[in-house]
N, C-alpha and C. Protein backbone atom coordinates (compact mmCIF):
# COMPACT_ATOMS: atom_id res chain seq x y z
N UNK A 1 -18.53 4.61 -10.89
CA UNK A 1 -18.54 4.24 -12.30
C UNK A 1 -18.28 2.74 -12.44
N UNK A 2 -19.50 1.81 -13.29
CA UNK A 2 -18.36 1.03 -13.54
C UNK A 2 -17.56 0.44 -14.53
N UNK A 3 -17.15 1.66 -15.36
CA UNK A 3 -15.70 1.91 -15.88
C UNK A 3 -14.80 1.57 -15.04
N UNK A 4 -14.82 0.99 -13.65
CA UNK A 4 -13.57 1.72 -12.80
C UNK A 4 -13.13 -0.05 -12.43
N UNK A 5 -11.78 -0.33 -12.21
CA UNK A 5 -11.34 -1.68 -11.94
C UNK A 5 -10.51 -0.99 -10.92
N UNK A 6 -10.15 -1.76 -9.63
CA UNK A 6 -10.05 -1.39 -8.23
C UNK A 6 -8.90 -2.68 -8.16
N UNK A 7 -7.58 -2.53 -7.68
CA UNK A 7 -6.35 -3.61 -7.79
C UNK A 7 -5.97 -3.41 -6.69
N UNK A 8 -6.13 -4.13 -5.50
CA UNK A 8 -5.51 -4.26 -4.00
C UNK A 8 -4.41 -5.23 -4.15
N UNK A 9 -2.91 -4.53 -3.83
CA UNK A 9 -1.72 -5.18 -4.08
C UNK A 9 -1.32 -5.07 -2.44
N UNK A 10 -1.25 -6.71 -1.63
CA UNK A 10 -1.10 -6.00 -0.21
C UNK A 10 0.57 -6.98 0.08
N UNK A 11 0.83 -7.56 1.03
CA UNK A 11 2.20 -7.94 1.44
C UNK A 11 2.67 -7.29 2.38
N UNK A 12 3.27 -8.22 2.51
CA UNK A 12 4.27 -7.66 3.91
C UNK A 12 5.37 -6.66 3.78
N UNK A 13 6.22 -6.17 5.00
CA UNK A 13 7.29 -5.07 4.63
C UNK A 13 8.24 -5.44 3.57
N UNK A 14 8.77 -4.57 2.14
CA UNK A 14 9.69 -5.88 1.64
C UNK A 14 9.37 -6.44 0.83
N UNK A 15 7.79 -6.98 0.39
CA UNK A 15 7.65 -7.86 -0.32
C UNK A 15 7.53 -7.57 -1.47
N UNK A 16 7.64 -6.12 -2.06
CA UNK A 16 8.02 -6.57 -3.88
C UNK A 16 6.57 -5.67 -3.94
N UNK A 17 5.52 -5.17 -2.86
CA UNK A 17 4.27 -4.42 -3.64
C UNK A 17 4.82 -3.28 -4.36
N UNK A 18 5.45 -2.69 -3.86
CA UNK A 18 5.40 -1.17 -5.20
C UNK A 18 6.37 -1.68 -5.73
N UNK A 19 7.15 -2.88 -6.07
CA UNK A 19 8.04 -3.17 -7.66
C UNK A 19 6.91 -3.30 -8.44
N UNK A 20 5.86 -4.34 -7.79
CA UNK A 20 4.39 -4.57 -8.68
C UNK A 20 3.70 -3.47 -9.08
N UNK A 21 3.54 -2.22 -8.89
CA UNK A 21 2.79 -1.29 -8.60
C UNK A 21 3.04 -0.25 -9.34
N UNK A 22 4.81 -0.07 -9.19
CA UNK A 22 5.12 0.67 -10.16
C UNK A 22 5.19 0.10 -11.68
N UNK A 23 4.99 -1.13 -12.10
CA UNK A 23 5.94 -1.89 -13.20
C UNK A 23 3.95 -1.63 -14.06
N UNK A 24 2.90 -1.28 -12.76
CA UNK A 24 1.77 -1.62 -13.32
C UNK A 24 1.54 0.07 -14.10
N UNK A 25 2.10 0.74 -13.11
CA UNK A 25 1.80 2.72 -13.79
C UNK A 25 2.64 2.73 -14.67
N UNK A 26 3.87 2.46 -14.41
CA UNK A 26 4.80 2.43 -15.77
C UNK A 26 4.33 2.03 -17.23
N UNK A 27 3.27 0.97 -17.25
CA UNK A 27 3.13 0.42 -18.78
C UNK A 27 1.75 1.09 -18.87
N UNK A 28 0.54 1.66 -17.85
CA UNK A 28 -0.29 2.42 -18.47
C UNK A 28 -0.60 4.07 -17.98
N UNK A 29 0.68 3.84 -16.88
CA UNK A 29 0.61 5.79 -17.19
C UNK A 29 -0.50 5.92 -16.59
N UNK A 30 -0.95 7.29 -17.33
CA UNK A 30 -2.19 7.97 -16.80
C UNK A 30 -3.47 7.11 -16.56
N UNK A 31 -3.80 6.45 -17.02
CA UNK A 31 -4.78 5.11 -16.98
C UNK A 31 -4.70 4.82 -15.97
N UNK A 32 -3.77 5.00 -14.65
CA UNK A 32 -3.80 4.23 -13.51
C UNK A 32 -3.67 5.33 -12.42
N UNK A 33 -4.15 5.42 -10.87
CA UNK A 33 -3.81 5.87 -10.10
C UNK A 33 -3.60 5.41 -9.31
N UNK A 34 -2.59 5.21 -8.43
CA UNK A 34 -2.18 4.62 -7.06
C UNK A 34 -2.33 5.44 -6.00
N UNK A 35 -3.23 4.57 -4.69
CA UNK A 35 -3.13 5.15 -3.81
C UNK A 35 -2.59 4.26 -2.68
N UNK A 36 -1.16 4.48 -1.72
CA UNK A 36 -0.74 3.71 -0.80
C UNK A 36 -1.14 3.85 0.11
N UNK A 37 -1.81 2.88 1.30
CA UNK A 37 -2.26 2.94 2.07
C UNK A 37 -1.31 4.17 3.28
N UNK A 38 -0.02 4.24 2.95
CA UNK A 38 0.91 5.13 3.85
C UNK A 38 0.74 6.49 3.40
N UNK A 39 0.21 6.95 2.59
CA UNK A 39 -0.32 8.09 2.72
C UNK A 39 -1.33 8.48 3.60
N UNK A 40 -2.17 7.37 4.43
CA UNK A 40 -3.56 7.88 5.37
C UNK A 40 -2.65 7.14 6.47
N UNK A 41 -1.65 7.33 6.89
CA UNK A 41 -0.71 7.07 8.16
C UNK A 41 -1.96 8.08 8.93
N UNK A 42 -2.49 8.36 10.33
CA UNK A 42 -2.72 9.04 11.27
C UNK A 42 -1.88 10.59 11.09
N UNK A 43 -2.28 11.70 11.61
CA UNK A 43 -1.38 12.32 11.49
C UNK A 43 -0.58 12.71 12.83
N UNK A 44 -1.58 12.56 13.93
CA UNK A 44 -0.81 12.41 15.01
C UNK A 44 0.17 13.61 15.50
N UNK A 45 -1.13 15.17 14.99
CA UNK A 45 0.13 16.06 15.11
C UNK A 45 0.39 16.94 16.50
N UNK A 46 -0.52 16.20 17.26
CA UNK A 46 -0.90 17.13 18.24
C UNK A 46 0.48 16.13 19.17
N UNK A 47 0.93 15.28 19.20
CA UNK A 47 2.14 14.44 20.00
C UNK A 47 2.99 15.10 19.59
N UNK A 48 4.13 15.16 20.32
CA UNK A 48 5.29 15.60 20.64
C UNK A 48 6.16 14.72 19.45
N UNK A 49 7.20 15.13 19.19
CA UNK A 49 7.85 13.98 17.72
C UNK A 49 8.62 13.02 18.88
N UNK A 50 8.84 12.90 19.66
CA UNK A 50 9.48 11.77 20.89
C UNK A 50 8.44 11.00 20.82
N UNK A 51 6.79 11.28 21.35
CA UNK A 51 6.07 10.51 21.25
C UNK A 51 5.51 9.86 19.83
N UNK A 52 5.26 10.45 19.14
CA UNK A 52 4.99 9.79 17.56
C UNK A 52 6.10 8.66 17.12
N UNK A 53 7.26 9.12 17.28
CA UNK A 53 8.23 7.98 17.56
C UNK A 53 8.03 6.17 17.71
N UNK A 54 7.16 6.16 18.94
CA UNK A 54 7.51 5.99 19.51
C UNK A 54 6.01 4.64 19.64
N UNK A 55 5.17 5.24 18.31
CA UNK A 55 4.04 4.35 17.89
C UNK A 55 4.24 3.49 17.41
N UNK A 56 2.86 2.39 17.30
CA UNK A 56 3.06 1.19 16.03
C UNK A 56 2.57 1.54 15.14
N UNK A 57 3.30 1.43 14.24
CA UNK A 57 2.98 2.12 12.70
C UNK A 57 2.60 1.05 11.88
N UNK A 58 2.59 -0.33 12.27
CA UNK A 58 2.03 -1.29 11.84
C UNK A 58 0.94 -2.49 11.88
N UNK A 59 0.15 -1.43 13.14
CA UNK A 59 -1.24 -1.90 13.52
C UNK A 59 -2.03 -1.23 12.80
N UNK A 60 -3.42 -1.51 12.61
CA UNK A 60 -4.24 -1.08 11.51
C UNK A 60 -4.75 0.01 12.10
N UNK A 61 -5.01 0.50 13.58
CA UNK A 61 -5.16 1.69 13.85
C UNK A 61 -4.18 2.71 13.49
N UNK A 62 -2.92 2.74 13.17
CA UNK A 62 -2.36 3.13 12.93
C UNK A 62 -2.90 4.53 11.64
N UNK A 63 -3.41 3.54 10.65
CA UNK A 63 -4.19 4.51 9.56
C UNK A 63 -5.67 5.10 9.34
N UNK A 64 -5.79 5.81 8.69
CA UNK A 64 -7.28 6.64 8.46
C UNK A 64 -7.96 5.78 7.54
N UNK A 65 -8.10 4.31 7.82
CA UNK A 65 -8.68 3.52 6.50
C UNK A 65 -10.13 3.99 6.20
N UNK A 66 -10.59 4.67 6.92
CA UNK A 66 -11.86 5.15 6.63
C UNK A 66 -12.07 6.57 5.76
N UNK A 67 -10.71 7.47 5.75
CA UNK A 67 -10.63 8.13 4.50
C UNK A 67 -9.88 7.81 3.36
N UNK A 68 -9.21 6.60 3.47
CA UNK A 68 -8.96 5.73 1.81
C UNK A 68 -10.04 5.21 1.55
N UNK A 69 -10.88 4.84 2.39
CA UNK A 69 -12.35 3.94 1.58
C UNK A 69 -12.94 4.96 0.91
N UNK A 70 -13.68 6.49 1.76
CA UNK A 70 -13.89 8.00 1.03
C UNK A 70 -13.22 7.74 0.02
N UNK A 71 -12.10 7.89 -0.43
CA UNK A 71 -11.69 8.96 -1.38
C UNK A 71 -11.76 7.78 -2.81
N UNK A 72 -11.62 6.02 -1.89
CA UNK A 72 -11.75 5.23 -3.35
C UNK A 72 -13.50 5.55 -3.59
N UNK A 73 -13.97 5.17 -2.91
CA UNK A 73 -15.41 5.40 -3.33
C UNK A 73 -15.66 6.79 -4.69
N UNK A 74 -14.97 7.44 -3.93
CA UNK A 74 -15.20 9.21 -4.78
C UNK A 74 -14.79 8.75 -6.19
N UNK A 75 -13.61 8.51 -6.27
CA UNK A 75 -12.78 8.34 -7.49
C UNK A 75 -13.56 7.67 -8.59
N UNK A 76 -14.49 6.23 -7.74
CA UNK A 76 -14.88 5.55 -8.74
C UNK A 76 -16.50 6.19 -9.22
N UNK A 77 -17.01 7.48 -8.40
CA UNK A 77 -17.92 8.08 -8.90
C UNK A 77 -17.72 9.09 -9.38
N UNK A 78 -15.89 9.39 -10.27
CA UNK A 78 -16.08 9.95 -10.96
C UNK A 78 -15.38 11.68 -10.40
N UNK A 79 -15.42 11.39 -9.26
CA UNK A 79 -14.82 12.52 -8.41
C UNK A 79 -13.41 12.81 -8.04
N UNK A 80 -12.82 14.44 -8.02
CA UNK A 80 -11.26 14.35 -7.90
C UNK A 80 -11.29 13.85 -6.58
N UNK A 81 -10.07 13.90 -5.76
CA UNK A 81 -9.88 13.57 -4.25
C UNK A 81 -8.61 14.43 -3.96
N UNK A 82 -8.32 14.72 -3.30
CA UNK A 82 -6.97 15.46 -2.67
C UNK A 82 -6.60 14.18 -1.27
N UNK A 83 -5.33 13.45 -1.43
CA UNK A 83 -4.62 12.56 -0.63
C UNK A 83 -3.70 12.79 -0.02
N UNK A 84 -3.40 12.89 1.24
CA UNK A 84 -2.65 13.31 2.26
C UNK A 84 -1.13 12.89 1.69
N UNK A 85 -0.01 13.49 2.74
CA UNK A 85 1.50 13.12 2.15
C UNK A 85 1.81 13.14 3.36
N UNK A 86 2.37 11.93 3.62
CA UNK A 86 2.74 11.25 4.98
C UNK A 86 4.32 11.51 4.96
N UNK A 87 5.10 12.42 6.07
CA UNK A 87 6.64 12.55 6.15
C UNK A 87 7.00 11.28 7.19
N UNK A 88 7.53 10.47 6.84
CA UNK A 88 8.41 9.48 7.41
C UNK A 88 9.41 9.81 8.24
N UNK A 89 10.01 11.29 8.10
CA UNK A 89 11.41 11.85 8.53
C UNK A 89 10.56 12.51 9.59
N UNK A 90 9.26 13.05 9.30
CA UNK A 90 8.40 14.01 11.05
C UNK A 90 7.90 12.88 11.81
N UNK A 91 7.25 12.09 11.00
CA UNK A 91 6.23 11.00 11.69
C UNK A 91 5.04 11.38 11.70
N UNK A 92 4.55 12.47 10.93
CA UNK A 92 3.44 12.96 10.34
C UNK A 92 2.67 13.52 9.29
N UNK A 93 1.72 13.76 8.98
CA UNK A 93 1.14 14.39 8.08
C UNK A 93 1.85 15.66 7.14
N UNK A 94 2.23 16.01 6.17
CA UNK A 94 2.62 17.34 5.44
C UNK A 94 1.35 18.24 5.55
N UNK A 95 1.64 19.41 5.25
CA UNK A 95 0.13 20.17 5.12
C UNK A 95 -0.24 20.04 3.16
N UNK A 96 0.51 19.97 2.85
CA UNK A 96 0.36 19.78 1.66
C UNK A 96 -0.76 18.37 1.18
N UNK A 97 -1.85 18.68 0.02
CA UNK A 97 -2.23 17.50 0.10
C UNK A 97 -1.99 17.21 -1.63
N UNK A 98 -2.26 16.04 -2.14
CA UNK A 98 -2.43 15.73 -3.87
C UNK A 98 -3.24 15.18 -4.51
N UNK A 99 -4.04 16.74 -5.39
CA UNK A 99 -4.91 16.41 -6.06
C UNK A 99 -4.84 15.04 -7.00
N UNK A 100 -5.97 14.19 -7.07
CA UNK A 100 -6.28 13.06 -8.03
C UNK A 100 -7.37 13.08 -8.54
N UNK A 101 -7.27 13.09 -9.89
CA UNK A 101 -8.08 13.07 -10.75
C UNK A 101 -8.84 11.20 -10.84
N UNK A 102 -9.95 11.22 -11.16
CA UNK A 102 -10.57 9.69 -11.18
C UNK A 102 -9.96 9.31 -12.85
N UNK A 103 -9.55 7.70 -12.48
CA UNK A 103 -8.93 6.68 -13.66
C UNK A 103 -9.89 5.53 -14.00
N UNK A 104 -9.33 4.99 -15.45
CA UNK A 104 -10.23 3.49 -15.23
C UNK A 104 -9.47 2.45 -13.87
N UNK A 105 -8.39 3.14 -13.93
CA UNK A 105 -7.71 1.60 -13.26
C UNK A 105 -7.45 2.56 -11.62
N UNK A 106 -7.25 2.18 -10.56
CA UNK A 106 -7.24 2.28 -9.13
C UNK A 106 -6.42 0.86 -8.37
N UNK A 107 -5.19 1.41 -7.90
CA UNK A 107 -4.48 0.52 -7.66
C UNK A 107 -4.27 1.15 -6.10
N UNK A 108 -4.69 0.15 -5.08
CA UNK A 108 -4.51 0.36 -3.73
C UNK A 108 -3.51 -0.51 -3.17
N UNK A 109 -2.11 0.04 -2.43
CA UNK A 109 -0.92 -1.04 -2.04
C UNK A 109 -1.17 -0.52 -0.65
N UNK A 110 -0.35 -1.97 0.17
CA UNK A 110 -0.43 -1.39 1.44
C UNK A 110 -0.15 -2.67 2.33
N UNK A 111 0.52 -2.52 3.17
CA UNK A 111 0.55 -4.60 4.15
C UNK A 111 -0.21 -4.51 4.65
N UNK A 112 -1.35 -3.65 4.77
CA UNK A 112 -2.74 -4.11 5.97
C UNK A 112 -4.35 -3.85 4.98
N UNK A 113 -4.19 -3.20 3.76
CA UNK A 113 -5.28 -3.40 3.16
C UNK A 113 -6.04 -4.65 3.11
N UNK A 114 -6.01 -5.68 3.43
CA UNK A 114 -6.57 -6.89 3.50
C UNK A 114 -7.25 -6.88 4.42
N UNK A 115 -6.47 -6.79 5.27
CA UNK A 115 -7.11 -6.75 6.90
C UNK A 115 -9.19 -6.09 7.11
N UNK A 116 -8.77 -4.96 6.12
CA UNK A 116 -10.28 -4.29 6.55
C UNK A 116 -10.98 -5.00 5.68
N UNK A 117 -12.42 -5.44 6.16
CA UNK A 117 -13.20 -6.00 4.97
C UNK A 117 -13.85 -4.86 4.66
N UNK A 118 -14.23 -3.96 4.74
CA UNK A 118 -15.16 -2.98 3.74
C UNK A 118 -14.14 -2.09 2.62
N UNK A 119 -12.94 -2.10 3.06
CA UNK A 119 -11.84 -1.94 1.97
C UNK A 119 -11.99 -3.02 0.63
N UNK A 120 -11.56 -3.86 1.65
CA UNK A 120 -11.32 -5.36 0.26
C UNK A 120 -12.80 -5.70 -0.38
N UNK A 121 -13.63 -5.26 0.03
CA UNK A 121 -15.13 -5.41 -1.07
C UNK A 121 -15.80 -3.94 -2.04
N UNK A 122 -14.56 -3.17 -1.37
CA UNK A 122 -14.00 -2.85 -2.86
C UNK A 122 -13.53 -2.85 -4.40
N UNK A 123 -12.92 -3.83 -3.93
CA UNK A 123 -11.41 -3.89 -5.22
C UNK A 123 -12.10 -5.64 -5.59
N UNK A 124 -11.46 -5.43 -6.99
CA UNK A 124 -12.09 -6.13 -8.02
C UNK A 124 -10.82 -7.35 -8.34
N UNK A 125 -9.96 -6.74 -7.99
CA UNK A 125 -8.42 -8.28 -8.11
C UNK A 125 -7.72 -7.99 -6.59
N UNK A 126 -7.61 -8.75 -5.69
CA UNK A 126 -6.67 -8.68 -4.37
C UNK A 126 -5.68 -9.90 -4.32
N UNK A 127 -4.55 -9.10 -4.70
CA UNK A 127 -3.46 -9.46 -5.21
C UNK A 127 -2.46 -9.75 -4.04
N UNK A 128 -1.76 -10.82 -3.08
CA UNK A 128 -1.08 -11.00 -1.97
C UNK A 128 0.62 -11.28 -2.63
N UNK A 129 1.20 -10.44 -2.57
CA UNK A 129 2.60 -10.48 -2.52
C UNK A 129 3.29 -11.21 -1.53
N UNK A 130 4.12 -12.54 -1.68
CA UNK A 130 4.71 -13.53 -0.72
C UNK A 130 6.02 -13.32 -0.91
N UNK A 131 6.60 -13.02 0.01
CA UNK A 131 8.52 -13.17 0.20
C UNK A 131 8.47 -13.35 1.10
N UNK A 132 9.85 -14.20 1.30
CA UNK A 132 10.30 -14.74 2.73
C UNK A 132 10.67 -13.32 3.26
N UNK A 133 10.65 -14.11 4.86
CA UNK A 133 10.96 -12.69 5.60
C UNK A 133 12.44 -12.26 6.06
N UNK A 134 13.60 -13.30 5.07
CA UNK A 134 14.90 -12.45 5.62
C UNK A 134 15.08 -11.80 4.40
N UNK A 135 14.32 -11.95 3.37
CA UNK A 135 14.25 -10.89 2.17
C UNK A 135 14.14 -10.10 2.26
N UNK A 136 12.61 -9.75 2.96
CA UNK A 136 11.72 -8.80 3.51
C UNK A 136 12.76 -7.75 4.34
N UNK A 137 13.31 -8.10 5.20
CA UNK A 137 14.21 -7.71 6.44
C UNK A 137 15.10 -6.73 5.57
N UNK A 138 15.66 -7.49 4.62
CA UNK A 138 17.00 -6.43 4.05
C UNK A 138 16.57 -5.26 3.11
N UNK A 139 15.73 -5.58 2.38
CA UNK A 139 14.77 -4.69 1.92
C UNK A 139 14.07 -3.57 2.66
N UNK A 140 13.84 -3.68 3.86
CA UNK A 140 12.99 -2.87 4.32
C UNK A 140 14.46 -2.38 4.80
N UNK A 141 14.93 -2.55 5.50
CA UNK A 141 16.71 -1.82 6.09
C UNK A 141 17.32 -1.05 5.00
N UNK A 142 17.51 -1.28 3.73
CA UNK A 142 18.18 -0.70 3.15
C UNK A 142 17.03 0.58 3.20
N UNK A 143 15.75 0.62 2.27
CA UNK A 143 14.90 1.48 1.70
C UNK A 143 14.70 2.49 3.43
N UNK A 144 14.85 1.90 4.65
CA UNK A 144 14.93 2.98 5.50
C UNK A 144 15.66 3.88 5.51
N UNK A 145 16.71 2.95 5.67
CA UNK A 145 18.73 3.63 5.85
C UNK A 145 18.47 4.75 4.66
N UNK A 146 18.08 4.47 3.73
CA UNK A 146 18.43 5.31 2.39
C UNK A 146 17.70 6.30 2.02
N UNK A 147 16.46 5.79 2.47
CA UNK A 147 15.24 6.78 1.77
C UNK A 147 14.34 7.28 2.91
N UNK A 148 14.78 7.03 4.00
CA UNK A 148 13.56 7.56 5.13
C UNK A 148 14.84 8.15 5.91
N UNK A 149 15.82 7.84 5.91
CA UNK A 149 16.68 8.90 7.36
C UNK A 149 17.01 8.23 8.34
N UNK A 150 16.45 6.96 8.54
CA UNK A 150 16.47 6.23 9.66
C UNK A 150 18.27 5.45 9.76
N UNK A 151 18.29 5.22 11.17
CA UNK A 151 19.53 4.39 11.42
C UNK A 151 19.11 2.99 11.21
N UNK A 152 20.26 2.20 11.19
CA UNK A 152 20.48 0.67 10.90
C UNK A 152 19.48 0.47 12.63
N UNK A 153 20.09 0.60 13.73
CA UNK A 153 19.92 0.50 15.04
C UNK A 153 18.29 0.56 15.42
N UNK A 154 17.89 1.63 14.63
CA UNK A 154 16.09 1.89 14.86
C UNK A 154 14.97 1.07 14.27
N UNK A 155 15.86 0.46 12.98
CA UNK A 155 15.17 -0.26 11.70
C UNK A 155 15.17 -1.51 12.70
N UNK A 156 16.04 -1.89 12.83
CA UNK A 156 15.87 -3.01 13.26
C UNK A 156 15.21 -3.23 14.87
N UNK A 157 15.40 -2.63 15.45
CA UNK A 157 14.36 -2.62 17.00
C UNK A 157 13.12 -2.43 16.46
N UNK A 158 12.77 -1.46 15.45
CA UNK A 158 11.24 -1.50 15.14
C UNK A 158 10.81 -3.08 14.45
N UNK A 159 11.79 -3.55 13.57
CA UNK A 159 11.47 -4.51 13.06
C UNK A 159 11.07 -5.38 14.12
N UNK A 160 11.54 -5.95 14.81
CA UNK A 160 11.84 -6.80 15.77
C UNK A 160 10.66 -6.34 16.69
N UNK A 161 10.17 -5.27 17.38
CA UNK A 161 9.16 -4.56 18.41
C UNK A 161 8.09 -4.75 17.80
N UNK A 162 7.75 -4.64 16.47
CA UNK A 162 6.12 -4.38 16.00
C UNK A 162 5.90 -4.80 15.03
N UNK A 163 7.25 -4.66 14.11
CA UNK A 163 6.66 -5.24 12.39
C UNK A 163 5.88 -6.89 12.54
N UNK A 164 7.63 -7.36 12.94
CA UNK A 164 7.32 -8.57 12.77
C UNK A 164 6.04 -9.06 13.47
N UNK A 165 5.93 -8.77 15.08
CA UNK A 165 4.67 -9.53 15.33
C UNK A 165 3.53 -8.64 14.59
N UNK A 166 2.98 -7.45 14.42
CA UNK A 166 2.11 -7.15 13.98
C UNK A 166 1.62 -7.94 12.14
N UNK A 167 2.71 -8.49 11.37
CA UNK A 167 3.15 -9.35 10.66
C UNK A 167 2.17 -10.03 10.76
N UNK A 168 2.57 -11.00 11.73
CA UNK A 168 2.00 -12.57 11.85
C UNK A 168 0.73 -12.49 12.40
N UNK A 169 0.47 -11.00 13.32
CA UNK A 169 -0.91 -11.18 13.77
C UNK A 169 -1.93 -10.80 12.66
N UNK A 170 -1.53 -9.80 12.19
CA UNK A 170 -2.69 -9.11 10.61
C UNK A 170 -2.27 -9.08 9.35
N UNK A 171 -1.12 -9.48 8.91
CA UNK A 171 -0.59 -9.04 7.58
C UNK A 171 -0.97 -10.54 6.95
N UNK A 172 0.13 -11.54 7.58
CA UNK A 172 0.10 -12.88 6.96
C UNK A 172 -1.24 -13.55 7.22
N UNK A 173 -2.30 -13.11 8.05
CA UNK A 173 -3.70 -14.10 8.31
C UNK A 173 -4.75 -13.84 6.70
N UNK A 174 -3.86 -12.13 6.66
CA UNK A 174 -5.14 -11.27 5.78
C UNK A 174 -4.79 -11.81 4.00
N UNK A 175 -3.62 -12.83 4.01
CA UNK A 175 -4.11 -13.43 2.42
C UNK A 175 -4.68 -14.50 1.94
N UNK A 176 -5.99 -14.86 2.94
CA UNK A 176 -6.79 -15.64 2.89
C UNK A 176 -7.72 -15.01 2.18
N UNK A 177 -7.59 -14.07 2.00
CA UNK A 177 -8.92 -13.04 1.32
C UNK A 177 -8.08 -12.60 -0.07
N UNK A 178 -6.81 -12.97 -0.17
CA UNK A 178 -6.62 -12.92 -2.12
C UNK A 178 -7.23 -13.66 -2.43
N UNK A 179 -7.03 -13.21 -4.42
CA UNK A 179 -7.82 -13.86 -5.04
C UNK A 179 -6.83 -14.89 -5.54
N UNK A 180 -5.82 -13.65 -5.80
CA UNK A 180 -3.76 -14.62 -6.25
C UNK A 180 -2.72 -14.40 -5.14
N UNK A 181 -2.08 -15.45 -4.57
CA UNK A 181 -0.91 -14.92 -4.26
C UNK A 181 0.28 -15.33 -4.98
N UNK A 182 1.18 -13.98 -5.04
CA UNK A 182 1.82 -14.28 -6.30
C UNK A 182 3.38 -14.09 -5.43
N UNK A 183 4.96 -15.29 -5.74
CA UNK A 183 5.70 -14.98 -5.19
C UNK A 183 6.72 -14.01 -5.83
N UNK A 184 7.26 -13.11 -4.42
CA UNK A 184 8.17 -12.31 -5.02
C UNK A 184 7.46 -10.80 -6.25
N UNK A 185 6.54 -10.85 -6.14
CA UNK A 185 6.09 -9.32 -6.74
C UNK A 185 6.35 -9.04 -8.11
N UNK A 186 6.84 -7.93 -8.07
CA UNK A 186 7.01 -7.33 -9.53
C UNK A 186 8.35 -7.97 -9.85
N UNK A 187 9.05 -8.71 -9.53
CA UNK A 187 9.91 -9.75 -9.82
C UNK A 187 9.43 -11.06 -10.78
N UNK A 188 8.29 -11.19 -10.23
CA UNK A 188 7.47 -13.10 -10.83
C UNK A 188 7.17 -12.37 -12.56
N UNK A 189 8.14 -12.17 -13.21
CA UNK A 189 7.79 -11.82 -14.55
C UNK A 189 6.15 -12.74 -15.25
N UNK A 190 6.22 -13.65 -14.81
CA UNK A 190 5.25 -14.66 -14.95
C UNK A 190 3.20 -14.07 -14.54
N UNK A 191 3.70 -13.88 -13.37
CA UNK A 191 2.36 -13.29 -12.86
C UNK A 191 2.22 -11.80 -13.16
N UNK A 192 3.48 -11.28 -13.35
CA UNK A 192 3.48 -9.66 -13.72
C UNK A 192 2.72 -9.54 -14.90
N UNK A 193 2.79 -10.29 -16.31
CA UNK A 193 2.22 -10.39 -17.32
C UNK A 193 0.41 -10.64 -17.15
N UNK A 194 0.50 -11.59 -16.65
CA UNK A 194 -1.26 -12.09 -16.46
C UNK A 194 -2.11 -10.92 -16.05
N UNK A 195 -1.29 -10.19 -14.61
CA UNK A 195 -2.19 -8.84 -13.97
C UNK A 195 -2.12 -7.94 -14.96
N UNK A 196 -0.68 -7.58 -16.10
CA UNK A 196 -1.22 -6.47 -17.11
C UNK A 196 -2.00 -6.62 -18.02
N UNK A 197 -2.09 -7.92 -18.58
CA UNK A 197 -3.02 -8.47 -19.47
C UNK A 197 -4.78 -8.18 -18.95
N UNK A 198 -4.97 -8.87 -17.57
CA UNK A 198 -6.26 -8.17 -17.20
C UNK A 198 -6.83 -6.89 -17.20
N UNK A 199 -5.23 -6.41 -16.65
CA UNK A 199 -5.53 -4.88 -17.08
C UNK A 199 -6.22 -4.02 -18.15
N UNK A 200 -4.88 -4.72 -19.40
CA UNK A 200 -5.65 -4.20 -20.60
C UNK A 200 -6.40 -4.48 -21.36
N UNK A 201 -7.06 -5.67 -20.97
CA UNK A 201 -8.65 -6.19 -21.84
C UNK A 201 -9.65 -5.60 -20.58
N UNK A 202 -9.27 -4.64 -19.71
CA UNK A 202 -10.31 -4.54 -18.72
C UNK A 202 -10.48 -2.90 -19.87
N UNK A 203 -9.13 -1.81 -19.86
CA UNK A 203 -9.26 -0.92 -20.32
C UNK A 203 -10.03 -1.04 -21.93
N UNK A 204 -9.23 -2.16 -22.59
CA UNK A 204 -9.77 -2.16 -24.22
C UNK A 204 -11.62 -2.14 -23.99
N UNK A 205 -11.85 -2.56 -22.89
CA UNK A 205 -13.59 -2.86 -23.68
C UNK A 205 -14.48 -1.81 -22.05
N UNK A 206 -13.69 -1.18 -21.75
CA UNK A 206 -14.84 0.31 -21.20
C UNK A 206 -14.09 1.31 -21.81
C-alpha cells in the first residue's frame, strides 16, 4: 500500500531506540506497529541451551532478516503477519507467535537494521540513535540484570566478547545510511517532536 510509511529506528545497545519507539506508539496507538528486529533472533532450537549460550547475538547472522523483510513487505500489502517471540531467559524462539494486523505507520527498531540494504530500501525515514558508549554500557546492564535474568558477570563478558566489537564492525559503520542521526533518542525532546510531526501530516493526508 502506499498508505504505508516504514520508520527504521536503529542504534547501538543502550541507545535510547525503544525510548524513541515507544514515545512514537504511545502518541498514535493503534496507527502504529512495531516490529523489533529481536523478535527474528534465530531460533536455534535444535542446540543444546549451553550451546545457544554461548552465540553472537550481535552479528547479523544472528537474525532471520529475511523473514522481517516477508512480513514488512506483507503488512504494507495490506496483509496480517504472525511475528515470532524471542525468550532471552531460553535463548530461543517461544512457540507462541503474534498476530499483526497491517497499519499506516510501521516502525522497525533494531542495532543491525541498517546493516542490510534490502531492509533499509524499505523504510521511508532511517532514523540513527547516537549515545556514547559508557551510557550505552549501563543501560544495557541494568535492562539485563532486571529484565532478562542475566548476571552483572555475563553482561559484561558478553559486552566486552561481541557487543562491543560487533559494534564498531556493523552497528556504528551502518549510520551512514540515515537519513537523521539524532542524539540520545527518545530523550532529544527536540528531534522527538519533528519525527511525530512527520508522522502526523504523513497520517492526516492518506
Amino acid at each position: 500500500m502506499d498508505n504505508t510509511i516504514i520508520i527504521g529506528i536503529a542504534g547501538g545497545t543502550g541507545s535510547g531506540k525503544t525510548t524513541l519507539t515507544q514515545k512514537i506508539k504511545e502518541t498514535f496507538e493503534d496507527q502504529v506497529v512495531v516490529l523489533s528486529h529481536d523478535y527474528y533472533y534465530k531460533s536455534n532450537a535444535h542446540l543444546m541451551f549451553e550451546e545457544r549460550v554461548k552465540l553472537n547475538y550481535d552479528h547479523p547472522n544472528a537474525f532471520d532478516t529475511d523473514l522481517l523483510i516477508d512480513h514488512i513487505r506483507k503488512l504494507k500489502e495490506g496483509e496480517s503477519i504472525w511475528h515470532p517471540i524471542y525468550s532471552f531467559v531460553e535463548h530461543t524462539r517461544l512457540a507462541e507467535k503474534i498476530k499483526v494486523e497491517p497499519t499506516k505507520v510501521i516502525v522497525v527498531e533494531g542495532i543491525l537494521i541498517f546493516e542490510n540494504q534490502e531492509l533499509c530500501d524499505l523504510m521511508d525515514i532511517k532514523v540513527f540513535v547516537d549515545t556514547d558508549a559508557d551510557v550505552r554500557i549501563i543501560r544495557r546492564l541494568l535492562r539485563d540484570v532486571k529484565d532478562r535474568g542475566r548476571d552483572m558477570d555475563s553482561v559484561i563478558k558478553q559486552y566486552l566478547g561481541t557487543v562491543k566489537p560487533m559494534h564498531e564492525q556493523f552497528v556504528d559503520p551502518s549510520k551512514k545510511r540515515a537519513d537523521v542521526i539524532i542524539p540520545e533518542g527518545g530523550f532529544n525532546s527536540v528531534a522527538l517532536s519533528m519525527i511525530l510531526e512527520r508522522i502526523r501530516n504523513f497520517i492526516a493526508n492518506n
